[in-house]
PDB file of N, CA and C in Angstrom:
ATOM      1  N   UNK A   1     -38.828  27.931  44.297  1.00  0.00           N
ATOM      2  CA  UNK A   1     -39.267  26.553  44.405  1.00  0.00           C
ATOM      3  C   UNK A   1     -38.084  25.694  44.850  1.00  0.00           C
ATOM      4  N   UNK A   2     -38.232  24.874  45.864  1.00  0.00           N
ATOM      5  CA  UNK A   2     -37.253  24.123  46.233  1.00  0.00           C
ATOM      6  C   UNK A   2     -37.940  22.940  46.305  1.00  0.00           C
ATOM      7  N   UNK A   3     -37.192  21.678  45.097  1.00  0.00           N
ATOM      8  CA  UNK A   3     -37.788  20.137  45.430  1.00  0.00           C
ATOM      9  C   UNK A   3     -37.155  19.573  46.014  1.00  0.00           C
ATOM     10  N   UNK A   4     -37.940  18.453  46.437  1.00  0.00           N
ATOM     11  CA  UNK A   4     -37.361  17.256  47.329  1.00  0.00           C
ATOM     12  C   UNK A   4     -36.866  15.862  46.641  1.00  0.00           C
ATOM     13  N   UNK A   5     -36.905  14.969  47.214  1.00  0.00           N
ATOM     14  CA  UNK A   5     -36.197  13.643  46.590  1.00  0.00           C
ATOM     15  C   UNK A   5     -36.907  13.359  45.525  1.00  0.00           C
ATOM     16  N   UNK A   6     -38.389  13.254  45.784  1.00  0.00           N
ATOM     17  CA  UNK A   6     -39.227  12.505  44.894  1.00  0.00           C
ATOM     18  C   UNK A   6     -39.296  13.316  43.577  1.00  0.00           C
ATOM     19  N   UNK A   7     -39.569  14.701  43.736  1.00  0.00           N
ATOM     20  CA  UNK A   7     -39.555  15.797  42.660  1.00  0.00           C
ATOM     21  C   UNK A   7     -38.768  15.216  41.903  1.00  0.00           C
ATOM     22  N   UNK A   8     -37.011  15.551  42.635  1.00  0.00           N
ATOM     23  CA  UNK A   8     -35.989  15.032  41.407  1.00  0.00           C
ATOM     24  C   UNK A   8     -35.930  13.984  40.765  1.00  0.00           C
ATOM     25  N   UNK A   9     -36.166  13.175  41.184  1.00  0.00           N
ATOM     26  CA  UNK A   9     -36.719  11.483  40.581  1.00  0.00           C
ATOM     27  C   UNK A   9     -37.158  11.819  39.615  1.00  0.00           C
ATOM     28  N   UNK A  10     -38.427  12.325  39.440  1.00  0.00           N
ATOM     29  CA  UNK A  10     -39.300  11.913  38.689  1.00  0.00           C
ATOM     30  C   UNK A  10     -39.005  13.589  37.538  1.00  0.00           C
ATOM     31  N   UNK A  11     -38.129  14.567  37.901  1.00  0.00           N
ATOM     32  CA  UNK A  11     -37.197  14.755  36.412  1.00  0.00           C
ATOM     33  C   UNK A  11     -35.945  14.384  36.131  1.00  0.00           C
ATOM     34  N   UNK A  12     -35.087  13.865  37.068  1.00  0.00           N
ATOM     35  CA  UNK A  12     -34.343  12.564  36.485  1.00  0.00           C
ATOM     36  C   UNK A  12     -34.884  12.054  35.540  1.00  0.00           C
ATOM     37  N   UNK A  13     -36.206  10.963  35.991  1.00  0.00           N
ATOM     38  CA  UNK A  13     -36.522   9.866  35.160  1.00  0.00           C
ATOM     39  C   UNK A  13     -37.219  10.398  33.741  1.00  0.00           C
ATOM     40  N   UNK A  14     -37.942  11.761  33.662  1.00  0.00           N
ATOM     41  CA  UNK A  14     -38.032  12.159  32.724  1.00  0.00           C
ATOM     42  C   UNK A  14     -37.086  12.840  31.582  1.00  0.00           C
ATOM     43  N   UNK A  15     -35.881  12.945  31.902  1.00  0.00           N
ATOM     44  CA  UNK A  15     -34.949  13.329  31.381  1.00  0.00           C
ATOM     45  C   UNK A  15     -34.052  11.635  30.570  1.00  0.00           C
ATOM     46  N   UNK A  16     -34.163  11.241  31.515  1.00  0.00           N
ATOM     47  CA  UNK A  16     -33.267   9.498  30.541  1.00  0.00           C
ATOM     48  C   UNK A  16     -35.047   8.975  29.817  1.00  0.00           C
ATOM     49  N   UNK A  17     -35.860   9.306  29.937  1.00  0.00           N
ATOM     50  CA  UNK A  17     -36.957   8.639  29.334  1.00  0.00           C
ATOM     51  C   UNK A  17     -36.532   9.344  27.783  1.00  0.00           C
ATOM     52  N   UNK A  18     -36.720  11.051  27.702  1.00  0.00           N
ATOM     53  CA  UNK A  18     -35.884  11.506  26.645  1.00  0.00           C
ATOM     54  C   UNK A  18     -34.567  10.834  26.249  1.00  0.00           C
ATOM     55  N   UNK A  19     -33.938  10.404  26.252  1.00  0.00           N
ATOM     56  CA  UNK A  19     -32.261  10.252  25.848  1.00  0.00           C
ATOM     57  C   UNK A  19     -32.529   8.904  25.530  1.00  0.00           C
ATOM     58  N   UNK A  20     -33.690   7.829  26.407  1.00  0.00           N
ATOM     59  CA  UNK A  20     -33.759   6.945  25.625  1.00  0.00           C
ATOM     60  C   UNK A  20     -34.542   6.569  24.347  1.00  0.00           C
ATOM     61  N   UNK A  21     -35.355   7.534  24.154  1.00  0.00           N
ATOM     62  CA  UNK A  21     -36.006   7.730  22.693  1.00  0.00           C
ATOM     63  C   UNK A  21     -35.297   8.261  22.002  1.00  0.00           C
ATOM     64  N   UNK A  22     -33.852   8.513  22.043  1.00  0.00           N
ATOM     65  CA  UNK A  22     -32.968   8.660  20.567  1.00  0.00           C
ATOM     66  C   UNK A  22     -32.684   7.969  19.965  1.00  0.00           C
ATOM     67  N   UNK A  23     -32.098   8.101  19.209  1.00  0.00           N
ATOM     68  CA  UNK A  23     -31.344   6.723  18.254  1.00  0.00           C
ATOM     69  C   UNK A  23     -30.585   6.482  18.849  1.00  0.00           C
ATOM     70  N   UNK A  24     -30.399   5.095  18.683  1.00  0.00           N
ATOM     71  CA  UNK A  24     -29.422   4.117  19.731  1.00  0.00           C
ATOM     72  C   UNK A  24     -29.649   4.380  21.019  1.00  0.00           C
ATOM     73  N   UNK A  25     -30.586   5.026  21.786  1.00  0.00           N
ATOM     74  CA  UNK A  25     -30.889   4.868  23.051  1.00  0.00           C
ATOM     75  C   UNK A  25     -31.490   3.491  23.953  1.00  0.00           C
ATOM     76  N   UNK A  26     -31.248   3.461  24.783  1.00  0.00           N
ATOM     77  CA  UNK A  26     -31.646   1.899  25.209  1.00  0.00           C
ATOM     78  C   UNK A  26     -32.775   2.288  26.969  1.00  0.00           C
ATOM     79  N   UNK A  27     -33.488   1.906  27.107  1.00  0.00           N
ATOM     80  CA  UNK A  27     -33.626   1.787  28.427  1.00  0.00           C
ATOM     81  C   UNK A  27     -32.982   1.530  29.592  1.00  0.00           C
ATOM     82  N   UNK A  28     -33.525   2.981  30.787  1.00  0.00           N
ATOM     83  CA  UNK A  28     -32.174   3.654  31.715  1.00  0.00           C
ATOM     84  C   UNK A  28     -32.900   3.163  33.085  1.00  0.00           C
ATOM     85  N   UNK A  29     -32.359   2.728  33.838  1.00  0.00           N
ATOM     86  CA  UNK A  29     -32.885   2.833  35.544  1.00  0.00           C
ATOM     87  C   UNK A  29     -32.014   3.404  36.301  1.00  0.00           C
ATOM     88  N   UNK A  30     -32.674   3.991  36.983  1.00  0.00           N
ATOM     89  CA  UNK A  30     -31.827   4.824  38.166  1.00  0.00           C
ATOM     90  C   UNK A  30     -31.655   3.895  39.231  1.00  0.00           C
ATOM     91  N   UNK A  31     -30.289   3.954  39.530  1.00  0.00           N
ATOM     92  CA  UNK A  31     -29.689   2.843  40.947  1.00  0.00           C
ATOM     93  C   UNK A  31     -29.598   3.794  41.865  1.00  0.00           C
ATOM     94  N   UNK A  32     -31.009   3.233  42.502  1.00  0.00           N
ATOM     95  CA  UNK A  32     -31.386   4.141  43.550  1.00  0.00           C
ATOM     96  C   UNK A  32     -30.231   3.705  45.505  1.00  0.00           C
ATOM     97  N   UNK A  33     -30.095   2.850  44.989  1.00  0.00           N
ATOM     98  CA  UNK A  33     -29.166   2.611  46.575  1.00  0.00           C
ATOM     99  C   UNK A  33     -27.607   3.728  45.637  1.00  0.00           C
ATOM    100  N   UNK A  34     -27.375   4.245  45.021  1.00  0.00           N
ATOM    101  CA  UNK A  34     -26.035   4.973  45.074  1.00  0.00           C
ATOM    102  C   UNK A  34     -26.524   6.612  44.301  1.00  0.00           C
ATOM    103  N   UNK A  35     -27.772   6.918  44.598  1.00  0.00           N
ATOM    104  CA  UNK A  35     -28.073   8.285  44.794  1.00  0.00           C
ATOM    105  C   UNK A  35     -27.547   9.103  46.096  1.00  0.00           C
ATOM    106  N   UNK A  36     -27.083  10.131  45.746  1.00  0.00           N
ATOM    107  CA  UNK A  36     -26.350  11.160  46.675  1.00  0.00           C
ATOM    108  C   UNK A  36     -26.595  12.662  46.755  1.00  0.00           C
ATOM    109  N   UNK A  37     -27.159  12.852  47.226  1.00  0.00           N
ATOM    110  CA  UNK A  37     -27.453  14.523  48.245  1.00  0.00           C
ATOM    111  C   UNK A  37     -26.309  15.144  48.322  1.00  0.00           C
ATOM    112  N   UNK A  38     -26.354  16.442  47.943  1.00  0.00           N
ATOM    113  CA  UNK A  38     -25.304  17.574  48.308  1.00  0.00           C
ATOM    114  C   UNK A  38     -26.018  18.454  48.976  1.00  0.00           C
ATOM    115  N   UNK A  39     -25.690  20.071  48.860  1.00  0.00           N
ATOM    116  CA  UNK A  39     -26.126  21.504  49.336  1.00  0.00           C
ATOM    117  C   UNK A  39     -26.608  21.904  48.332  1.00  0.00           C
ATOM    118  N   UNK A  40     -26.237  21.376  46.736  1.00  0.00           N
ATOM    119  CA  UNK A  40     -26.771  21.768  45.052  1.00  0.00           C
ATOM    120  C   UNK A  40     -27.824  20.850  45.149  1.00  0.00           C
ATOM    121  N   UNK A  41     -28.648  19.620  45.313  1.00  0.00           N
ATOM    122  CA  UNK A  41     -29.208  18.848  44.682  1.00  0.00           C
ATOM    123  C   UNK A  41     -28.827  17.546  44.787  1.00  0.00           C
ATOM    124  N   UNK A  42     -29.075  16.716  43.752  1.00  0.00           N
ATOM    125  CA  UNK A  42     -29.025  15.193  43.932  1.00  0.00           C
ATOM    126  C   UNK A  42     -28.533  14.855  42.415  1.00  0.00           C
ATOM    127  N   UNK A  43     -27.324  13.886  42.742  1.00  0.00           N
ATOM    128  CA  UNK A  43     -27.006  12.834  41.716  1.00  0.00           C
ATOM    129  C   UNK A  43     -27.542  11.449  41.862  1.00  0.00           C
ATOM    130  N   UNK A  44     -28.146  11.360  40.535  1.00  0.00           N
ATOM    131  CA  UNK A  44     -28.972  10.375  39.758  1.00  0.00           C
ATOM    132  C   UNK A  44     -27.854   9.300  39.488  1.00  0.00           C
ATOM    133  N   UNK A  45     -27.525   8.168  39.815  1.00  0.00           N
ATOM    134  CA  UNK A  45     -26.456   7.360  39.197  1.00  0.00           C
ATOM    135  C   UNK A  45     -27.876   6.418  38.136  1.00  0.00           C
ATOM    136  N   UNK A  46     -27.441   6.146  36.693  1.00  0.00           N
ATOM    137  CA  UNK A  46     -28.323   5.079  36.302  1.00  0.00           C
ATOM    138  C   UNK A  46     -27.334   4.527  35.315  1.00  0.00           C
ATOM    139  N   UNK A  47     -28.058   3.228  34.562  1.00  0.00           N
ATOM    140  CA  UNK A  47     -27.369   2.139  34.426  1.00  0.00           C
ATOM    141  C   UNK A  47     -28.418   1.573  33.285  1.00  0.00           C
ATOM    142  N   UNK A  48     -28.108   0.523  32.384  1.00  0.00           N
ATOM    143  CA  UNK A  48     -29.213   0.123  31.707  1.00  0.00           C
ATOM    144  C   UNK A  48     -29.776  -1.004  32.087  1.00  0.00           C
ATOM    145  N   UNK A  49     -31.319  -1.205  31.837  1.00  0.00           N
ATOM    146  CA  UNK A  49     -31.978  -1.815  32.748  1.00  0.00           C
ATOM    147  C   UNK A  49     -31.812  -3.148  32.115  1.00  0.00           C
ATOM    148  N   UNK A  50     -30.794  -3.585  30.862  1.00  0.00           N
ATOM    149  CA  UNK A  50     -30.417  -4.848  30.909  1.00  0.00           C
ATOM    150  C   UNK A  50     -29.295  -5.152  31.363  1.00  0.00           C
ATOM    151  N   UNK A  51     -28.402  -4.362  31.373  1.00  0.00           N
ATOM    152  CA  UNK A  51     -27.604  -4.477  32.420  1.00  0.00           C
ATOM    153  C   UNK A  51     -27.735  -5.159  33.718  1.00  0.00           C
ATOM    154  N   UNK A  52     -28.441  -4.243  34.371  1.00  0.00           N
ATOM    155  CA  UNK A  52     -29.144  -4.574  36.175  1.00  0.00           C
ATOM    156  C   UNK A  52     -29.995  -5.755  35.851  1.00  0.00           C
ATOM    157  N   UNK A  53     -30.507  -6.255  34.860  1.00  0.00           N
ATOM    158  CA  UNK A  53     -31.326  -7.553  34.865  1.00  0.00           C
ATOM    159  C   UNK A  53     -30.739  -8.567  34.528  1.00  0.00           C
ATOM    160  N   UNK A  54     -29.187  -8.270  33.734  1.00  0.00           N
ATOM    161  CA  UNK A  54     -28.990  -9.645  33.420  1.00  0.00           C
ATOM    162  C   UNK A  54     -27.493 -10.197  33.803  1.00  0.00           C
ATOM    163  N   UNK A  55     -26.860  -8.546  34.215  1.00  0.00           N
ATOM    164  CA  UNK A  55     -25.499  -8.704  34.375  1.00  0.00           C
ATOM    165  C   UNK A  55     -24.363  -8.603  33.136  1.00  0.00           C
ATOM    166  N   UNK A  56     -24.791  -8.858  32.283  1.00  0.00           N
ATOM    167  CA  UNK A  56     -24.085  -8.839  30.979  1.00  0.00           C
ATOM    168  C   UNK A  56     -23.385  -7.350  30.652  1.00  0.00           C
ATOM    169  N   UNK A  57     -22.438  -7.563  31.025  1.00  0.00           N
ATOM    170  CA  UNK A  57     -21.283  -6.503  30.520  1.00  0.00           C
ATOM    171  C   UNK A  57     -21.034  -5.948  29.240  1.00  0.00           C
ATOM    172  N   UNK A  58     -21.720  -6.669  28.561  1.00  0.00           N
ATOM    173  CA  UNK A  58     -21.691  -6.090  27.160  1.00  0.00           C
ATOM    174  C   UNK A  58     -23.150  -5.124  27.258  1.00  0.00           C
ATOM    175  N   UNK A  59     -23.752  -5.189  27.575  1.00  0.00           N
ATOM    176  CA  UNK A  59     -24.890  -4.111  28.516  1.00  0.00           C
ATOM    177  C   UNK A  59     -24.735  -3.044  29.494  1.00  0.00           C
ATOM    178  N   UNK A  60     -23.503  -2.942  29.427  1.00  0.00           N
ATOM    179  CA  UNK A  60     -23.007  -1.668  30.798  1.00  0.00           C
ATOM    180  C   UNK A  60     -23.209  -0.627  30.107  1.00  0.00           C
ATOM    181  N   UNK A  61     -23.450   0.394  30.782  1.00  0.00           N
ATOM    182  CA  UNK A  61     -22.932   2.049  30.236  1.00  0.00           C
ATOM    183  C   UNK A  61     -21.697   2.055  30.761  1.00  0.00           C
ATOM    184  N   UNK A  62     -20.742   2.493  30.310  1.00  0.00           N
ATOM    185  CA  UNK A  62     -19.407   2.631  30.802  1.00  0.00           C
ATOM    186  C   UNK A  62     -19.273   4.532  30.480  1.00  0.00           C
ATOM    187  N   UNK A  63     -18.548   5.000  31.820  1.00  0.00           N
ATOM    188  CA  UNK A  63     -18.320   6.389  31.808  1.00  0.00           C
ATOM    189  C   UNK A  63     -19.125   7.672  31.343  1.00  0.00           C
ATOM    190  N   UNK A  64     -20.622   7.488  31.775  1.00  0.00           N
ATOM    191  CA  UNK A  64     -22.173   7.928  31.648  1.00  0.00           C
ATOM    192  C   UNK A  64     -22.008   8.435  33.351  1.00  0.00           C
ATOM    193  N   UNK A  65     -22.179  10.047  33.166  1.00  0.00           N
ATOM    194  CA  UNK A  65     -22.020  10.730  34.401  1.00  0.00           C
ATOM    195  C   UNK A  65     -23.314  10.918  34.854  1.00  0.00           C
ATOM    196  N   UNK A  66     -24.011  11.156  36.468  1.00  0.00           N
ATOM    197  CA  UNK A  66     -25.250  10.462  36.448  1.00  0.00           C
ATOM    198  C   UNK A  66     -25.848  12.370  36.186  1.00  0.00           C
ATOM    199  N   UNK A  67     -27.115  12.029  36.250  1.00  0.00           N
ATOM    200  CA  UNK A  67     -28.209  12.589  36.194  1.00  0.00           C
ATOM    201  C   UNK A  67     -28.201  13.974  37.672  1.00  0.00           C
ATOM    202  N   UNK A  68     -27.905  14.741  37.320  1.00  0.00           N
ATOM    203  CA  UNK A  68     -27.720  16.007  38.329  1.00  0.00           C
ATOM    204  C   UNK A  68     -29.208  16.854  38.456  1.00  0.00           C
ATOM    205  N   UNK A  69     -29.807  16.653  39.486  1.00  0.00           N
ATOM    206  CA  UNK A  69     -31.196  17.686  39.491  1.00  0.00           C
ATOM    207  C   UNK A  69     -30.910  18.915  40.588  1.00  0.00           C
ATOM    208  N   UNK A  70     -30.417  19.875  40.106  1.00  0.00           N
ATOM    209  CA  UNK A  70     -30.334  21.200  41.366  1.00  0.00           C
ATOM    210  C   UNK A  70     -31.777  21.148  42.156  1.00  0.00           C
ATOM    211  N   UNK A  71     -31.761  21.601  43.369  1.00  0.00           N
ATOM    212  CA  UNK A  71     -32.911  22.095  44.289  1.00  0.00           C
ATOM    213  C   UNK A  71     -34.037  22.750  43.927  1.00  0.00           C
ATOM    214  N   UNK A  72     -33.565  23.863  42.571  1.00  0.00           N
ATOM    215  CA  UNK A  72     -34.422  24.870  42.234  1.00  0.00           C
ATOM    216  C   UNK A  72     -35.440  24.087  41.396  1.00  0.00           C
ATOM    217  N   UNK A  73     -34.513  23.134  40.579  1.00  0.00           N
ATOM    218  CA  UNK A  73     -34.911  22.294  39.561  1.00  0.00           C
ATOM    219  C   UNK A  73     -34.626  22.745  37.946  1.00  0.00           C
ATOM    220  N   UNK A  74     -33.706  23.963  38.085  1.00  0.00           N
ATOM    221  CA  UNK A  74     -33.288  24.256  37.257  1.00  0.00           C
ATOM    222  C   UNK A  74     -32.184  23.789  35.912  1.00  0.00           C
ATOM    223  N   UNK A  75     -31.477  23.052  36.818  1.00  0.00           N
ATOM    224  CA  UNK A  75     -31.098  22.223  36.070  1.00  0.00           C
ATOM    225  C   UNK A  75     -30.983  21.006  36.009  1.00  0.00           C
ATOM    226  N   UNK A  76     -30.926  20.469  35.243  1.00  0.00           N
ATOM    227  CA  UNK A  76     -31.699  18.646  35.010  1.00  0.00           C
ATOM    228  C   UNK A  76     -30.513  18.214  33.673  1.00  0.00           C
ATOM    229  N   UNK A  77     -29.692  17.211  34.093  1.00  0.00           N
ATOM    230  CA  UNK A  77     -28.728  16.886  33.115  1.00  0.00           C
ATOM    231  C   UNK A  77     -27.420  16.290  33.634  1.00  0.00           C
ATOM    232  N   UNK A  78     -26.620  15.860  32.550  1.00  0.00           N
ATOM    233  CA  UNK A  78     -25.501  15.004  33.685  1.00  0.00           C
ATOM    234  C   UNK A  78     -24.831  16.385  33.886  1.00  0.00           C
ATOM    235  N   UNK A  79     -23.686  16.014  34.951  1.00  0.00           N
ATOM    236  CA  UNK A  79     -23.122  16.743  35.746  1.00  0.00           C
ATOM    237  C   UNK A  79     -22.092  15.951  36.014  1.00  0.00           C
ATOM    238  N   UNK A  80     -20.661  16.898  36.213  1.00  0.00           N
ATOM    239  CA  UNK A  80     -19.605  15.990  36.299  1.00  0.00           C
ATOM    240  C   UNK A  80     -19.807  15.620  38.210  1.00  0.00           C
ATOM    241  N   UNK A  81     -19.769  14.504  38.852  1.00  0.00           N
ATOM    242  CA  UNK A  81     -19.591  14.751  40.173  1.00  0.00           C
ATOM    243  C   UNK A  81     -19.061  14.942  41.026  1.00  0.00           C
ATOM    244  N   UNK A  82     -18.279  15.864  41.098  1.00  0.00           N
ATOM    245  CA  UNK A  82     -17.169  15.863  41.798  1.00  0.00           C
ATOM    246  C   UNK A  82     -17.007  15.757  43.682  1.00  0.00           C
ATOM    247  N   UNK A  83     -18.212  16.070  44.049  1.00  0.00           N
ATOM    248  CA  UNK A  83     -18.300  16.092  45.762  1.00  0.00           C
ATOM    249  C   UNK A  83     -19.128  14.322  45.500  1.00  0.00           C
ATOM    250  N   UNK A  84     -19.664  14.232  44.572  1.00  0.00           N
ATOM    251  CA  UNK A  84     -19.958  12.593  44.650  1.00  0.00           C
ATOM    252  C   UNK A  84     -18.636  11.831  44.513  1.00  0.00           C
ATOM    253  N   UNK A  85     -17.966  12.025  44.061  1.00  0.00           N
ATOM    254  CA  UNK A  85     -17.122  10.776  43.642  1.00  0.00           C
ATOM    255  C   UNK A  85     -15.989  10.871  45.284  1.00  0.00           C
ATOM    256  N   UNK A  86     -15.307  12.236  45.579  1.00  0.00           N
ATOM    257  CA  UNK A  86     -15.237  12.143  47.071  1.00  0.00           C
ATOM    258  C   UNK A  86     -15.606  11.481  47.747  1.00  0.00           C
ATOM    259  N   UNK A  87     -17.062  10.932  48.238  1.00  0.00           N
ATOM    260  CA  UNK A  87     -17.584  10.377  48.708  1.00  0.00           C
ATOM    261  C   UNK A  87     -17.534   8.915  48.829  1.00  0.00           C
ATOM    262  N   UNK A  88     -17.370   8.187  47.395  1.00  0.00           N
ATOM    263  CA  UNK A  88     -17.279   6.753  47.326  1.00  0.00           C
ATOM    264  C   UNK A  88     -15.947   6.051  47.421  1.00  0.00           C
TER     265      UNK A  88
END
């Protein structure tokens, strides 16, 4: 099985939907303008969605590695990025 963009999205987004039903979890959006494609899959960058709504820095995730979905779909989870961060 090999997915495409939308696939990974939508276990990205099911994966921070988990993490935000923990304790102390907060609601996650994926910042979709700094998603990035490799030859492995796609990094998920996300952020909290009061953050992105209000700006408030006391609302940041600070040093939250994004959301890694391999091709196969095998694995789903952060990931350190290392051919992402190259990039920026």
């Amino acid at each position: 099985m090999t997915l495409d963009l939308a696939a990974a999205k939508k276990l990205a987004l099911e994966y921070l939907a988990e993490q935000q039903s923990r304790p102390g979890g907060v609601p996650y959006s994926i910042v979709d303008s700094r998603i990035m494609e490799d030859d492995d899959g796609w990094y998920f960058p996300y952020q909290s969605v009061e953050f992105l709504t209000t700006g408030d820095m006391n609302a940041s995730l600070v040093g939250n590695w994004p959301v890694f979905v391999s091709r196969d779909g095998l694995h789903v989870g952060p990931c350190r990025p290392e051919k992402w961060q190259r990039r920026n």
